[in-house]
N, C-alpha and C. Protein backbone atom coordinates (compact mmCIF):
# COMPACT_ATOMS: atom_id res chain seq x y z
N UNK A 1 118.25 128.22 62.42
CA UNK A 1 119.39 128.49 63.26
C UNK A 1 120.35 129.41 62.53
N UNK A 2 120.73 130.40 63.09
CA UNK A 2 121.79 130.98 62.70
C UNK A 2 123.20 130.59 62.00
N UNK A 3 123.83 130.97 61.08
CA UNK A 3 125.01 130.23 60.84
C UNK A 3 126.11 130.37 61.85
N UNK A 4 127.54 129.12 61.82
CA UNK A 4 127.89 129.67 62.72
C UNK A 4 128.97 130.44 62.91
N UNK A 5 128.86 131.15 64.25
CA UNK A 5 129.92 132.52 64.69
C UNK A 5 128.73 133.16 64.45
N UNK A 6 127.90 133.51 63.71
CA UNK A 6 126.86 134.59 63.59
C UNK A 6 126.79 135.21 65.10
N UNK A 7 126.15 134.71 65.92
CA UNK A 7 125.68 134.91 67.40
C UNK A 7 126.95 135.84 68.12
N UNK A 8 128.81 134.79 67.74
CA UNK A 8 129.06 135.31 68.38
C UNK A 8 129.77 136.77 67.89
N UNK A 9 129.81 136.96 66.51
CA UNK A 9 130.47 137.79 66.22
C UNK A 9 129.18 139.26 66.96
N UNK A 10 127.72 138.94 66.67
CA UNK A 10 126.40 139.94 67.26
C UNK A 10 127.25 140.54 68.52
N UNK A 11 127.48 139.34 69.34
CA UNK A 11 128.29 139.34 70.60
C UNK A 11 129.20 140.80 71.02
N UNK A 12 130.68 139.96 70.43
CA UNK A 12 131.30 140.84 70.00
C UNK A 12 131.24 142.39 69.81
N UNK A 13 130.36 142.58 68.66
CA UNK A 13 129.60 143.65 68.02
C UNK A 13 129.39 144.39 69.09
N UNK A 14 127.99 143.91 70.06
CA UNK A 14 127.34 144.62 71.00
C UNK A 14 128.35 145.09 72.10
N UNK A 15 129.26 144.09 72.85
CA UNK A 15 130.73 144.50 73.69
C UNK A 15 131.11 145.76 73.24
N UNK A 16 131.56 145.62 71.99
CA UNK A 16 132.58 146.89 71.87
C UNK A 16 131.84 147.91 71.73
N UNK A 17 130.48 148.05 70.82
CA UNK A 17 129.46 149.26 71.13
C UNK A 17 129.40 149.70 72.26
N UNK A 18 129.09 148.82 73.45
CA UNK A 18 128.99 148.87 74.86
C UNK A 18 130.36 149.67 75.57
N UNK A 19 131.00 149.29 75.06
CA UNK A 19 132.75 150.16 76.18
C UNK A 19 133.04 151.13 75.03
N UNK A 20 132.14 151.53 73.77
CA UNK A 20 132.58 153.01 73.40
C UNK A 20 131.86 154.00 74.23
N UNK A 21 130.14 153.31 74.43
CA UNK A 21 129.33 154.36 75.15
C UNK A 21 130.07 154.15 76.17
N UNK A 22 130.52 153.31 77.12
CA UNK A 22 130.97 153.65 78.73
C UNK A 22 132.05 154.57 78.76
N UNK A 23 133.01 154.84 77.73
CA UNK A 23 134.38 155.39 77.68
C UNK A 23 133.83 157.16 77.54
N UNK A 24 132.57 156.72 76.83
CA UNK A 24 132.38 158.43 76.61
C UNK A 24 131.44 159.12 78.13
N UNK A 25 131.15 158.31 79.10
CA UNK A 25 130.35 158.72 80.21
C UNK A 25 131.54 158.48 81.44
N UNK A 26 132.68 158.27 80.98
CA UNK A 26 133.99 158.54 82.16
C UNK A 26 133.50 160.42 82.50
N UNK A 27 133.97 159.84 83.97
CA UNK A 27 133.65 161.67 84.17
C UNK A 27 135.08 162.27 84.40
N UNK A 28 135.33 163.33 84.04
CA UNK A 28 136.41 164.71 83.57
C UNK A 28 137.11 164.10 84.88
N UNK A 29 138.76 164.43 85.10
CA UNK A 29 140.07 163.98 85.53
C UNK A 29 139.18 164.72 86.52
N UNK A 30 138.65 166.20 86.49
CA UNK A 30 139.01 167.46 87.58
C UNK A 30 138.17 167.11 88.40
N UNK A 31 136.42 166.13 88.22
CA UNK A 31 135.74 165.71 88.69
C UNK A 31 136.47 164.58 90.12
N UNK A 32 136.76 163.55 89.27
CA UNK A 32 137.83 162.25 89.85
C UNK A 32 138.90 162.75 90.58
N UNK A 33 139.61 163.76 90.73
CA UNK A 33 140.86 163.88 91.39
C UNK A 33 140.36 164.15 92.73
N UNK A 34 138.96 164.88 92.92
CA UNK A 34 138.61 164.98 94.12
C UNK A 34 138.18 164.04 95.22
N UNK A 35 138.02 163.04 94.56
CA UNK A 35 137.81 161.97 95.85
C UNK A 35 138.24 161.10 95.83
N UNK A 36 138.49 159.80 96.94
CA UNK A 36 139.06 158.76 96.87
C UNK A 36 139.10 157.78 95.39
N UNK A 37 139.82 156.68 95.49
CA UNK A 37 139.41 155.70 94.90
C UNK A 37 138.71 155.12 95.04
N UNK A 38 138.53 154.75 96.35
CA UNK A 38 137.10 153.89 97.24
C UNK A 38 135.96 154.38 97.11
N UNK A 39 135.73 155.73 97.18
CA UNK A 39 134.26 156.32 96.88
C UNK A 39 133.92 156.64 95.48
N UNK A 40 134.65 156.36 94.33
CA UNK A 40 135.13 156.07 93.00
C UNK A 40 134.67 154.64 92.64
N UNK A 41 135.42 153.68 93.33
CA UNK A 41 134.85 152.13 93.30
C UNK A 41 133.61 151.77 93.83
N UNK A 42 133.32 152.60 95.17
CA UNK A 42 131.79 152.00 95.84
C UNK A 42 130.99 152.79 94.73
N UNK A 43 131.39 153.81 93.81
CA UNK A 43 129.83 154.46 93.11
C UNK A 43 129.78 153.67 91.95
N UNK A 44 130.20 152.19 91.59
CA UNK A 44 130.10 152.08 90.37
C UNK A 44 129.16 150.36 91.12
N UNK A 45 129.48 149.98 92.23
CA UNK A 45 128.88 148.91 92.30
C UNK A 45 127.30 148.78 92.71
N UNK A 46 127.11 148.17 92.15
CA UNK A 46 125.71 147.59 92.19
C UNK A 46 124.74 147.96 93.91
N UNK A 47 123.71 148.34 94.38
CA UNK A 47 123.27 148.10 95.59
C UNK A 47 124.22 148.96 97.00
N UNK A 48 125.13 149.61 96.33
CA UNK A 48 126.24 150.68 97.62
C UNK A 48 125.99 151.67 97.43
N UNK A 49 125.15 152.37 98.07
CA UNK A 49 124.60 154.02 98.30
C UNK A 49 125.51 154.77 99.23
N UNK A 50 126.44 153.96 100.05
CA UNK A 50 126.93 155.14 101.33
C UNK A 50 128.05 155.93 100.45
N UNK A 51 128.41 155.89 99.34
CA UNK A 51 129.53 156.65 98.49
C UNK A 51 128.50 157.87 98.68
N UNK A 52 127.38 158.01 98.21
CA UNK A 52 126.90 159.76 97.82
C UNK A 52 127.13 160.92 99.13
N UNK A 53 127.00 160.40 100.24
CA UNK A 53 127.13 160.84 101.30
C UNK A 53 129.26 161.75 101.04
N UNK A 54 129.97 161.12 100.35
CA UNK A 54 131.44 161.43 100.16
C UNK A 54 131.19 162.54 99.15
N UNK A 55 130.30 162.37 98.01
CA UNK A 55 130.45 163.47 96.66
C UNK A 55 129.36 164.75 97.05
N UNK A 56 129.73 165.71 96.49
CA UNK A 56 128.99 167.22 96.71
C UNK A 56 127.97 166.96 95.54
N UNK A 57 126.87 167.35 95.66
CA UNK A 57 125.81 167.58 94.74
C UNK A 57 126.09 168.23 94.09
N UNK A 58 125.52 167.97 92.71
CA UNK A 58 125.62 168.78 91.50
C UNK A 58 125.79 168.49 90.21
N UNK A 59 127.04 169.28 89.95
CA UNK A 59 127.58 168.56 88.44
C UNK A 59 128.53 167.13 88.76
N UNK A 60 129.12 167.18 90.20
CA UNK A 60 129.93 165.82 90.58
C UNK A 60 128.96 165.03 90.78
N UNK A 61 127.76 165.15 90.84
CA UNK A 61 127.10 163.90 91.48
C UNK A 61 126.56 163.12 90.34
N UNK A 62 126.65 164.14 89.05
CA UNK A 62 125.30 164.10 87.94
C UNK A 62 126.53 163.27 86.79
N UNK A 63 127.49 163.62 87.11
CA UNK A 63 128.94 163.14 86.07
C UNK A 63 128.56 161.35 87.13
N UNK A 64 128.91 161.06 87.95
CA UNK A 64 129.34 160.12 88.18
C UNK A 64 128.01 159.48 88.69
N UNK A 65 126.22 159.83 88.45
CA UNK A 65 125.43 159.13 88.54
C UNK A 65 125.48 158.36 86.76
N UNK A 66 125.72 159.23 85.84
CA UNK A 66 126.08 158.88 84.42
C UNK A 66 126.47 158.07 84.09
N UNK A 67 128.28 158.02 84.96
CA UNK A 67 128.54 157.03 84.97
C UNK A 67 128.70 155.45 85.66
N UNK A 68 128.02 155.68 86.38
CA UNK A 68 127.38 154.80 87.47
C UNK A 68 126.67 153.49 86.47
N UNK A 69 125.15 154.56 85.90
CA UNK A 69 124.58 153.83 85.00
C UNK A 69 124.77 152.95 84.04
N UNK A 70 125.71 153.60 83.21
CA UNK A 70 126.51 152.79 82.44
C UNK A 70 127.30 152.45 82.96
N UNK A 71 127.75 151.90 83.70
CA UNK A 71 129.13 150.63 84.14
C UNK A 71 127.71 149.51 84.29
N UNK A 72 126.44 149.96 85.24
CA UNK A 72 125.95 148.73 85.75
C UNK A 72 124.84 148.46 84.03
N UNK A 73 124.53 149.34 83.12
CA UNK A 73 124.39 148.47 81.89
C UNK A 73 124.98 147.47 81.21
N UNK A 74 126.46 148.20 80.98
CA UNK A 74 127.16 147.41 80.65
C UNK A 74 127.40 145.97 81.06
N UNK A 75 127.71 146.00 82.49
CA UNK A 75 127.98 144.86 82.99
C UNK A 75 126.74 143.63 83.05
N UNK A 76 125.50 144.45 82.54
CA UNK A 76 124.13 143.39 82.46
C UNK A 76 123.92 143.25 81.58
N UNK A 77 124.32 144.14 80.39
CA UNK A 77 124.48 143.05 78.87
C UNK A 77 125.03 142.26 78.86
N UNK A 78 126.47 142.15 79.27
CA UNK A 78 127.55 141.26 79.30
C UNK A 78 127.44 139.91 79.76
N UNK A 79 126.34 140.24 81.27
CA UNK A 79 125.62 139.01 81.63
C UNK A 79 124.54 138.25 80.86
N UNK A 80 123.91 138.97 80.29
CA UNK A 80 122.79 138.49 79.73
C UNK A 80 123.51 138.14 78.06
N UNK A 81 124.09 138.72 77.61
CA UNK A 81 124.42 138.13 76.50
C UNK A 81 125.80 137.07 76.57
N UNK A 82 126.21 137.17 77.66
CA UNK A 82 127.30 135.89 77.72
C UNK A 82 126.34 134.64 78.22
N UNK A 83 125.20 134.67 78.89
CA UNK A 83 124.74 133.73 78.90
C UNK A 83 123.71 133.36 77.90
N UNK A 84 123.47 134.04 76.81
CA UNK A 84 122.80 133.84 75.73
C UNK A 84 124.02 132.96 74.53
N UNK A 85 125.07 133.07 75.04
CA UNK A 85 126.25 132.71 73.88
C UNK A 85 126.29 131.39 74.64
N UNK A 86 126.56 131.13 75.96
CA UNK A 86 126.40 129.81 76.36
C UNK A 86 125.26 128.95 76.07
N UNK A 87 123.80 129.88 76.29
CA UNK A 87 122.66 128.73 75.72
C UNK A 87 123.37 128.46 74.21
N UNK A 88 123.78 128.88 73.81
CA UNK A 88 124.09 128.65 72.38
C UNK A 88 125.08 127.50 71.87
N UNK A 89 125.97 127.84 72.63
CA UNK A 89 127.16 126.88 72.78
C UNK A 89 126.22 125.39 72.83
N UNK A 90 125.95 125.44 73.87
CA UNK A 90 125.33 124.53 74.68
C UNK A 90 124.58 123.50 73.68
N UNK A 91 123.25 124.36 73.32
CA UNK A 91 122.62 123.68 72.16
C UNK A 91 123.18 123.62 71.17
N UNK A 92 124.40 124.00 70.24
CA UNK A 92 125.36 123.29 69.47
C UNK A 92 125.59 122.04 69.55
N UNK A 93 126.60 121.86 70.73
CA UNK A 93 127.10 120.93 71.06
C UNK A 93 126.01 119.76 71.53
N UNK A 94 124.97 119.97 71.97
CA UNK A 94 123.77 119.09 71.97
C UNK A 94 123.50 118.40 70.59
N UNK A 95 123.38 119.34 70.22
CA UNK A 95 123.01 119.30 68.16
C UNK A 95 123.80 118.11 68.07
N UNK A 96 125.18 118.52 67.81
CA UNK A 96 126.38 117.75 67.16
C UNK A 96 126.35 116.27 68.01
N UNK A 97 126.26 116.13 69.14
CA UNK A 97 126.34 114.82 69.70
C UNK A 97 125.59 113.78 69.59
N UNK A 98 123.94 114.83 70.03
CA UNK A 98 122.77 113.56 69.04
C UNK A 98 122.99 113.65 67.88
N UNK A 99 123.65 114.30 66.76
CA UNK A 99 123.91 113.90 65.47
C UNK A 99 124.79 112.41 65.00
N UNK A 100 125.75 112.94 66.04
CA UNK A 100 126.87 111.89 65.63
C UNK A 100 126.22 110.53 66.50
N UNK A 101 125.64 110.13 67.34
CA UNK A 101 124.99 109.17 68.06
C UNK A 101 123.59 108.92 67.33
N UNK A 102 123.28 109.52 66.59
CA UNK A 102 122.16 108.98 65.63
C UNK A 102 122.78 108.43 64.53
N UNK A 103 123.88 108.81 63.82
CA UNK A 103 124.85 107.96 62.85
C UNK A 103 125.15 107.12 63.20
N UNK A 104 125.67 107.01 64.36
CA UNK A 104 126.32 105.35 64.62
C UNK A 104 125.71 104.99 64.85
N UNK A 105 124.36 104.99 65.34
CA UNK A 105 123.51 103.77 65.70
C UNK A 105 122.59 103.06 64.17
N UNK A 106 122.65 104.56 63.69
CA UNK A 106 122.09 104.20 62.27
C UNK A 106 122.90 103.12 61.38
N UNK A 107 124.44 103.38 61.47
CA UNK A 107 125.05 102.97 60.91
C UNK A 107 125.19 101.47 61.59
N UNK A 108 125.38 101.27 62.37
CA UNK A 108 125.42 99.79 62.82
C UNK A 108 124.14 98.78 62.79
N UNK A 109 123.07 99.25 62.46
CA UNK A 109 121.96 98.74 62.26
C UNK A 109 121.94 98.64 60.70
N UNK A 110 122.72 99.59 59.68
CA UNK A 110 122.44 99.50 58.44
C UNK A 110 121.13 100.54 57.92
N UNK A 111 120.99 101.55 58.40
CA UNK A 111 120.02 102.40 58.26
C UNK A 111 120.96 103.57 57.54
N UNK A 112 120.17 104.08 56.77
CA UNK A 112 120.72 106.49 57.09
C UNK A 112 119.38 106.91 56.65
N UNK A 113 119.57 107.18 58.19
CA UNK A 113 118.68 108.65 58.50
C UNK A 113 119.01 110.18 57.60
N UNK A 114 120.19 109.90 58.49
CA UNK A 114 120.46 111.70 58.39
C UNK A 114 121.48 112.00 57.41
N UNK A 115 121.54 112.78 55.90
CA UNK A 115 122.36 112.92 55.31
C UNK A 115 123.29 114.16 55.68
């Protein structure tokens, strides 16, 4: 097992790696000033295609398919490794409880098991 914080500092680590690459695939002000916010917000979510129909092909489409990609990476590491920090949690705290419930039972019987 890892020591601990190990996992979560990896965590951590990978997050902020993650929102330097997304910060550098923002597309240019001159790109963004041209269209809504809404067709801005529908191109970053998951499964919403009717935004492309709003942007002109090209270099606007190719800036904000870029960043498209990376928002929905990002946001699936985040999933997948926040729920990798919970299995973790999880089996910790599993650890520690049958630990301490194997002591006391040990201990009231007059046994040690576990040093």
């Amino acid at each position: 097992m890892l020591p601990n914080g190990t996992l979560l500092v990896i965590f951590a680590a990978l997050v902020i790696v993650m929102q330097v690459w997304l910060f550098k695939a923002i597309p240019p002000k001159k790109i963004t000033s041209k269209y809504s916010k809404m067709t801005l917000l529908l191109s970053i979510i998951p499964f919403v295609n009717n935004w492309k129909s709003a942007v002109h092909p090209g270099d606007d489409m190719d800036a904000i398919l870029k960043y498209r990609k990376a928002v929905i990476r990002f946001l699936l590491i985040v999933v997948v490794s926040g729920f990798f920090v919970c299995m973790y949690l999880y089996l910790e705290y599993a650890y520690w409880t049958t630990k301490k419930a194997i002591m006391s039972y040990t201990a009231r019987i007059g046994v040690s098991v576990m040093e």
